[in-house]
PDB file of N, CA and C in Angstrom:
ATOM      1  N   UNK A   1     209.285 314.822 -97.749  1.00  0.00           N
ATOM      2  CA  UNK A   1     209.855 313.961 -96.734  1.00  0.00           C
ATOM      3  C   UNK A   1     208.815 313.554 -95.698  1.00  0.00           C
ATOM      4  N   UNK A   2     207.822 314.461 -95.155  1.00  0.00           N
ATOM      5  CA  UNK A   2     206.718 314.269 -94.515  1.00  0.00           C
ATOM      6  C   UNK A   2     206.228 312.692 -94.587  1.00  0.00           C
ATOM      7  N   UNK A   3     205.844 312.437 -95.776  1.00  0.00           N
ATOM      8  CA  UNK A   3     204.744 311.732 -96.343  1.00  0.00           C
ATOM      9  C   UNK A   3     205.487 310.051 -95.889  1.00  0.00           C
ATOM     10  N   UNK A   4     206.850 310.032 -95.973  1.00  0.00           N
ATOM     11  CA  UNK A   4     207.291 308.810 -95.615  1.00  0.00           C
ATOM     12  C   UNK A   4     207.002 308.461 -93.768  1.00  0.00           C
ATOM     13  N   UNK A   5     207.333 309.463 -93.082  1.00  0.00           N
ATOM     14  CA  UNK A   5     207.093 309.231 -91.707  1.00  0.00           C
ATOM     15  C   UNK A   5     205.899 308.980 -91.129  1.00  0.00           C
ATOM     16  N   UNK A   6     204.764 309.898 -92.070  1.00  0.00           N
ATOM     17  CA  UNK A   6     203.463 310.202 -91.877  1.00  0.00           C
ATOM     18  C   UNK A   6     202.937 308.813 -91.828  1.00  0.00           C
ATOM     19  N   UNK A   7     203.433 307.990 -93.043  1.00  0.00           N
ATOM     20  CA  UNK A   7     201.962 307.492 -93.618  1.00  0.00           C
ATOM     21  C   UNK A   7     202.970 305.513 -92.458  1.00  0.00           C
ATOM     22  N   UNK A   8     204.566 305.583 -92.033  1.00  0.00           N
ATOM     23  CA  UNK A   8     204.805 304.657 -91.264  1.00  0.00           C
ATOM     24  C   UNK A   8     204.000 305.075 -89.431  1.00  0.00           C
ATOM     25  N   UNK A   9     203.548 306.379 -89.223  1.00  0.00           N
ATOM     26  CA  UNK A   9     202.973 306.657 -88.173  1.00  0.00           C
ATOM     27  C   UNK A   9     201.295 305.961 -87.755  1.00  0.00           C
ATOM     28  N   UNK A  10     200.593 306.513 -89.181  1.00  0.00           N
ATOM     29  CA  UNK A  10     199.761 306.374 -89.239  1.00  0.00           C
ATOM     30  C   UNK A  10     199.391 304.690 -88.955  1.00  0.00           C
ATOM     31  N   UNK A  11     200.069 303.928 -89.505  1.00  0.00           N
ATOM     32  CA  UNK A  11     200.218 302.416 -89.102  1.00  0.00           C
ATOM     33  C   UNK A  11     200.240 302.228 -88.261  1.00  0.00           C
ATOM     34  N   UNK A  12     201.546 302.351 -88.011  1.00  0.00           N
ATOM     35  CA  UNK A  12     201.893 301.885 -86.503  1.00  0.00           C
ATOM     36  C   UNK A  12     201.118 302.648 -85.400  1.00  0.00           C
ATOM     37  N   UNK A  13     200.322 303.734 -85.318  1.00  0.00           N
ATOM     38  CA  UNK A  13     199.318 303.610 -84.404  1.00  0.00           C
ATOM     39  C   UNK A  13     197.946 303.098 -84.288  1.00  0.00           C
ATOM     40  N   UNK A  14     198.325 302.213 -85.793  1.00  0.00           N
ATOM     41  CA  UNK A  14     196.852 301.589 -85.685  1.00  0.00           C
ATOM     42  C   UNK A  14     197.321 299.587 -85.561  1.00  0.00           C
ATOM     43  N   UNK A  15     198.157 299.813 -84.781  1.00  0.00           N
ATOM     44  CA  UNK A  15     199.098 298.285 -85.006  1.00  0.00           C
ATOM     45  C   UNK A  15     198.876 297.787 -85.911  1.00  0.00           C
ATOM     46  N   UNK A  16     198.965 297.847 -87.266  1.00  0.00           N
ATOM     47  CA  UNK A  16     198.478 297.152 -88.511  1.00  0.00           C
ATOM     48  C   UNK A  16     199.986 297.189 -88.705  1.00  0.00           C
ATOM     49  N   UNK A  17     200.764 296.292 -89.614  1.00  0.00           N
ATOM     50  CA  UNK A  17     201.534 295.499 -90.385  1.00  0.00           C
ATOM     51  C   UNK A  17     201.658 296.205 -91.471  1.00  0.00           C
ATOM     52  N   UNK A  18     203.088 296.163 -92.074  1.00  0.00           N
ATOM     53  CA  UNK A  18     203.057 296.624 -93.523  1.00  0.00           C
ATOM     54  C   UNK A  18     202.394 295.292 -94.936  1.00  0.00           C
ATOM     55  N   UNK A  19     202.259 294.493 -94.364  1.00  0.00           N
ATOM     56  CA  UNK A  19     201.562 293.157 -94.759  1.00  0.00           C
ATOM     57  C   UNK A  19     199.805 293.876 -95.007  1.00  0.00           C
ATOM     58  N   UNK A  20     199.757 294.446 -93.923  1.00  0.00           N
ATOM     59  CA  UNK A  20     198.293 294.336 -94.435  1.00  0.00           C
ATOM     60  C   UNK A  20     198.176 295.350 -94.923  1.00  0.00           C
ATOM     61  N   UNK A  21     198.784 296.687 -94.711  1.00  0.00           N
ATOM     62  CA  UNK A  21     198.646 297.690 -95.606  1.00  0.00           C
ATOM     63  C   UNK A  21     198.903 297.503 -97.034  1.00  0.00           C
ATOM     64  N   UNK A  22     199.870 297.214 -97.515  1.00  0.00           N
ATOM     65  CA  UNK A  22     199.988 296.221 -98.558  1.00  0.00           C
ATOM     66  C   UNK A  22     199.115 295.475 -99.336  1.00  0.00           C
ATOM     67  N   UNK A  23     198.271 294.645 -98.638  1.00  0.00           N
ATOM     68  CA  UNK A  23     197.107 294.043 -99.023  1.00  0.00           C
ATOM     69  C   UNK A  23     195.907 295.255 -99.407  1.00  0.00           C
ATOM     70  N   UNK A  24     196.073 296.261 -98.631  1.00  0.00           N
ATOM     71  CA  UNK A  24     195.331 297.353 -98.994  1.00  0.00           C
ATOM     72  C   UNK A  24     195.565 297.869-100.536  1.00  0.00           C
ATOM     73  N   UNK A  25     196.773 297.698-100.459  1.00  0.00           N
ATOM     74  CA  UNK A  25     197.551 298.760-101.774  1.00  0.00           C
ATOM     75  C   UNK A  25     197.100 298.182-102.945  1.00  0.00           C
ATOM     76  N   UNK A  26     197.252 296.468-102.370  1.00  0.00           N
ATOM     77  CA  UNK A  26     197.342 295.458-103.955  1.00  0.00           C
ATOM     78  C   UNK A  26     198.770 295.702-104.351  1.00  0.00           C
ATOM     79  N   UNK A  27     199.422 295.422-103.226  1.00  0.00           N
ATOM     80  CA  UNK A  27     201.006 295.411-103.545  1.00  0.00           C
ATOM     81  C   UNK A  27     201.816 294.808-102.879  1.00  0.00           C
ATOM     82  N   UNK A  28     203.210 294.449-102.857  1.00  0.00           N
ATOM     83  CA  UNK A  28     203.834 293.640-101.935  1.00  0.00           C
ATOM     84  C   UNK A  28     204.493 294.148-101.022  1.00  0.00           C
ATOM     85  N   UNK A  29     204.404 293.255 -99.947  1.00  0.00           N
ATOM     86  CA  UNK A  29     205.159 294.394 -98.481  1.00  0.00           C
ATOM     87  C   UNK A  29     206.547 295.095 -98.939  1.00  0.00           C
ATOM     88  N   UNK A  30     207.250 294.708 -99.736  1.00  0.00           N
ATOM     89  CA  UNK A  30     208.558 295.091 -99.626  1.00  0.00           C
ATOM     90  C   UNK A  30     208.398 296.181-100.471  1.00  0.00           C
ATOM     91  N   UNK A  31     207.700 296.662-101.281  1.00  0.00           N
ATOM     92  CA  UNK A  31     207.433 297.122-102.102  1.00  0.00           C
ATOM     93  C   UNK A  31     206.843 298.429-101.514  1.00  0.00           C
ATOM     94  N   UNK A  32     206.161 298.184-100.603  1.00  0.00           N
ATOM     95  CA  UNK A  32     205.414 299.277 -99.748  1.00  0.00           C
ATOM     96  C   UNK A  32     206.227 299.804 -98.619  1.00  0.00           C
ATOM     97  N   UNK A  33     207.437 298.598 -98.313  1.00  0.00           N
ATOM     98  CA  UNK A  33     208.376 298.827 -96.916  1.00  0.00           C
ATOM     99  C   UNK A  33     209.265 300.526 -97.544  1.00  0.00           C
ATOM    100  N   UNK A  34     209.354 299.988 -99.045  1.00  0.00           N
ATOM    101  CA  UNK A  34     210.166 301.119 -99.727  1.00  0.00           C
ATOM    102  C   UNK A  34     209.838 302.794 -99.802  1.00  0.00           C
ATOM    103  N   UNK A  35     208.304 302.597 -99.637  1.00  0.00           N
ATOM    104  CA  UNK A  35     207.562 303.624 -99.718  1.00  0.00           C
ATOM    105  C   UNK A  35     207.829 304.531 -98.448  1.00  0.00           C
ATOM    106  N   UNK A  36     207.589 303.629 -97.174  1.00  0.00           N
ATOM    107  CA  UNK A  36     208.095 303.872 -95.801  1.00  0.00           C
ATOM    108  C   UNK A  36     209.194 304.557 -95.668  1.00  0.00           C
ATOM    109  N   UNK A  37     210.150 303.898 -96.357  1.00  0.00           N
ATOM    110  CA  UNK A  37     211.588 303.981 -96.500  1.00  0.00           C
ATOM    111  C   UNK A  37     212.123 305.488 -97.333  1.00  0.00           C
ATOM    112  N   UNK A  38     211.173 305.699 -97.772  1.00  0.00           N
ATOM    113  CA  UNK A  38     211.547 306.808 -98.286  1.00  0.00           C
ATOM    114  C   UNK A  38     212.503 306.433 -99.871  1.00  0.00           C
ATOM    115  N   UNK A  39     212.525 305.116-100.279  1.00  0.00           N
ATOM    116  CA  UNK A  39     213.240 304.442-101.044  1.00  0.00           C
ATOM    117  C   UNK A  39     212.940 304.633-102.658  1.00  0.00           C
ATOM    118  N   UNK A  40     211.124 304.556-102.797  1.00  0.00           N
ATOM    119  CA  UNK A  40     210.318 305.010-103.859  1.00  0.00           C
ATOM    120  C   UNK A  40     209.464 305.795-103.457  1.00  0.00           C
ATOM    121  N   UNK A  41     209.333 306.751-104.308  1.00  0.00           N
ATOM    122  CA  UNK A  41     207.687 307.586-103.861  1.00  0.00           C
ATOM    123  C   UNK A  41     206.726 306.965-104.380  1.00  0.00           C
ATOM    124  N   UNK A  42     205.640 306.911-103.878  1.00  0.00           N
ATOM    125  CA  UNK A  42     204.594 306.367-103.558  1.00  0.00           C
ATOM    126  C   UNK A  42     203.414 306.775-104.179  1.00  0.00           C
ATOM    127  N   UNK A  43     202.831 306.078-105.413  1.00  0.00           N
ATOM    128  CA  UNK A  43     201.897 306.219-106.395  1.00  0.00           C
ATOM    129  C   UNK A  43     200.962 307.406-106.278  1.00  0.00           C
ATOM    130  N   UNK A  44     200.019 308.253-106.391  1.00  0.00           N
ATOM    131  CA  UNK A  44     199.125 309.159-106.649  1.00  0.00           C
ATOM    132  C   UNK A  44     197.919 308.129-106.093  1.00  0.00           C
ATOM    133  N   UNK A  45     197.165 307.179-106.555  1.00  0.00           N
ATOM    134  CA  UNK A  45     196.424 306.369-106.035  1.00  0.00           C
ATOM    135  C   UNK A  45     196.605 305.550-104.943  1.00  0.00           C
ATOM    136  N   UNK A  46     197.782 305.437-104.567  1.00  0.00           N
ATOM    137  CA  UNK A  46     197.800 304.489-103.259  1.00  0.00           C
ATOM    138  C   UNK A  46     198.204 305.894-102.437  1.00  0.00           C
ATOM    139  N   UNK A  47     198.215 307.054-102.404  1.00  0.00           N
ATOM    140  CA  UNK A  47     198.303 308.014-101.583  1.00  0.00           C
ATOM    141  C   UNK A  47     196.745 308.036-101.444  1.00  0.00           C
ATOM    142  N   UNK A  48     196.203 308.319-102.343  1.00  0.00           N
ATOM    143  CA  UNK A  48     194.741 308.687-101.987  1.00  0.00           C
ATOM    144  C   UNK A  48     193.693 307.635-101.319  1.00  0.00           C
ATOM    145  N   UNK A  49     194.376 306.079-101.735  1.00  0.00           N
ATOM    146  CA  UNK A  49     193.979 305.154-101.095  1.00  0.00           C
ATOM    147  C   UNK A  49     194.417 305.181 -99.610  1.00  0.00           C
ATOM    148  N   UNK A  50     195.401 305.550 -98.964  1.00  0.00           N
ATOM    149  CA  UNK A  50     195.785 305.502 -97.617  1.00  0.00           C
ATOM    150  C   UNK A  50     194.956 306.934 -97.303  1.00  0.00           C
ATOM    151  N   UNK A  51     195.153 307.925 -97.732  1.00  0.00           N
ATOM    152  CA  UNK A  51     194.229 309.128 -96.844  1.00  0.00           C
ATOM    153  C   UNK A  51     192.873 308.170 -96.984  1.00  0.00           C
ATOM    154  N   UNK A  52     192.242 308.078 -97.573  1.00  0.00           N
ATOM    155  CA  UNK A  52     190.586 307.673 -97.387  1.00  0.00           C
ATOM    156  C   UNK A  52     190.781 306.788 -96.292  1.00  0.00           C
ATOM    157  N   UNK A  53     191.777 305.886 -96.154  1.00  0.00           N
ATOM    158  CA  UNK A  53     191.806 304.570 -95.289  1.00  0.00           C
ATOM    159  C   UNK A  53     191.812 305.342 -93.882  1.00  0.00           C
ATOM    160  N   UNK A  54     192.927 306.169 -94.286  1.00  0.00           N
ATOM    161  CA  UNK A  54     192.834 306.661 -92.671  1.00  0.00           C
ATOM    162  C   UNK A  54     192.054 308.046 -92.328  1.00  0.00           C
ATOM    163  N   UNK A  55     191.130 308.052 -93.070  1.00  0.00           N
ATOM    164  CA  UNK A  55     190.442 309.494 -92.804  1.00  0.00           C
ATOM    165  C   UNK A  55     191.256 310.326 -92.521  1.00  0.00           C
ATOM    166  N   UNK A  56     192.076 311.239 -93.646  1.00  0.00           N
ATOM    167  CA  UNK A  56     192.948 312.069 -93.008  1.00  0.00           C
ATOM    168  C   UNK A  56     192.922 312.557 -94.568  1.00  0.00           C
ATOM    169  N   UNK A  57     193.524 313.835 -94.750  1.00  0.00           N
ATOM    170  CA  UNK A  57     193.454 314.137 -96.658  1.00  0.00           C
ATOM    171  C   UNK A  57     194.769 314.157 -97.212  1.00  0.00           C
ATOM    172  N   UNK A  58     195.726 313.847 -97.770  1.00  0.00           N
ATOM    173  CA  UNK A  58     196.621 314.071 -99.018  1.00  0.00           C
ATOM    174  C   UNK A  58     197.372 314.755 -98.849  1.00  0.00           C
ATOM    175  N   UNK A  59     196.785 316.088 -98.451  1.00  0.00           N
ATOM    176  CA  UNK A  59     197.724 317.124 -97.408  1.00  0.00           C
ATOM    177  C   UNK A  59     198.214 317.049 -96.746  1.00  0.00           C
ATOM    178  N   UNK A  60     197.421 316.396 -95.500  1.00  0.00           N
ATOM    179  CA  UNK A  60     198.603 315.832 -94.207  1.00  0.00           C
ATOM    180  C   UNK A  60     199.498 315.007 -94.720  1.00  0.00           C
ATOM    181  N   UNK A  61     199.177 313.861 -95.522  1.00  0.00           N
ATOM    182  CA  UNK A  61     200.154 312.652 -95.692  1.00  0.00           C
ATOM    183  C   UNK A  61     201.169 313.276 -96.750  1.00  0.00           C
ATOM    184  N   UNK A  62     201.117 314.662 -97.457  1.00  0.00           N
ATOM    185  CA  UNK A  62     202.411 315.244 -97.933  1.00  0.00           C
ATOM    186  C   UNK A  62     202.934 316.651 -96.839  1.00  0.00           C
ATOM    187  N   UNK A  63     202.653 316.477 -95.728  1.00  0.00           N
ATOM    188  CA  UNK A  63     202.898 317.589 -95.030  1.00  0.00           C
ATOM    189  C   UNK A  63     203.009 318.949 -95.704  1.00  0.00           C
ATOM    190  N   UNK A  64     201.512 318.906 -96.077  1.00  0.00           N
ATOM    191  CA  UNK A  64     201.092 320.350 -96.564  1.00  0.00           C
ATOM    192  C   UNK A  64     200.594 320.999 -95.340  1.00  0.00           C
ATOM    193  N   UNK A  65     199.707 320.431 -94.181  1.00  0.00           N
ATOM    194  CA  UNK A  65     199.152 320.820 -93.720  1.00  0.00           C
ATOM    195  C   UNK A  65     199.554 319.921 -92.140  1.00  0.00           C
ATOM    196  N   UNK A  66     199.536 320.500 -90.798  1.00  0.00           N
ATOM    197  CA  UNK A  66     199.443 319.299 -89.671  1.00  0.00           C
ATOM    198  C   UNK A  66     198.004 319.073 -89.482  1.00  0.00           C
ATOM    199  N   UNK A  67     197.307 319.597 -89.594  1.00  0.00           N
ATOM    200  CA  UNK A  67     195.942 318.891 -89.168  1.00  0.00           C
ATOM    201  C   UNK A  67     195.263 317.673 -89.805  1.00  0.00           C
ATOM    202  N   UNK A  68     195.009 316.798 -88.961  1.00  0.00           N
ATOM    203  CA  UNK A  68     195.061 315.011 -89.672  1.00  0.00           C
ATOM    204  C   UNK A  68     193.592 315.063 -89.936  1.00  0.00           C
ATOM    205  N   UNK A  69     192.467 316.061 -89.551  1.00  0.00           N
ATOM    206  CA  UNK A  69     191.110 315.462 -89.504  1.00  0.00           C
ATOM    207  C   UNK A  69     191.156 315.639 -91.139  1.00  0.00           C
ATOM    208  N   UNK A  70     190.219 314.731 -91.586  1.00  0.00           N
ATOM    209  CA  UNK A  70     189.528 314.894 -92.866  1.00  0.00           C
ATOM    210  C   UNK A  70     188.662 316.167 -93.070  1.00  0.00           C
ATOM    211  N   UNK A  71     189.306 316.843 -94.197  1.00  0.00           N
ATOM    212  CA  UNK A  71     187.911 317.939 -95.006  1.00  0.00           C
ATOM    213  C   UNK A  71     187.553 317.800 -96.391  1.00  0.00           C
ATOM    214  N   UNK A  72     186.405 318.618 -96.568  1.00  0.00           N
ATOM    215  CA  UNK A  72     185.835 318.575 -97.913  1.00  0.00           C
ATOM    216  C   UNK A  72     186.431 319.127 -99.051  1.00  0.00           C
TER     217      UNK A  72
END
């Protein structure tokens, strides 16, 4: 459940759009709104594509872990 709030947080404190995240994904906003939404879960690669984006690891964005910094 984490991973849906996480990864609409992570946006919206970077005022970016689900439009452009999207454009990140190579996918369509509504498509990604769902992801948000908690509606579909959200690919293995476009997870790992949003941690790299936001410097943060996989862990946080499945609330394995709270700490957002990136590790090795």
């Amino acid at each position: 459940m984490y991973i849906y709030k996480r990864i609409k947080d992570l946006r919206e404190d970077r005022d970016l759009t689900q439009g452009q995240i999207s454009k990140l994904l190579n996918t369509t906003q509504q498509q990604y709104s769902k992801y948000e939404l908690g509606i579909q879960e959200i690919p293995v690669h476009h997870l790992i594509t949003l941690a790299d984006y936001y410097n943060t690891s996989t862990d946080y964005l499945l609330g394995r872990t709270d700490n957002k910094k990136f590790y090795k």
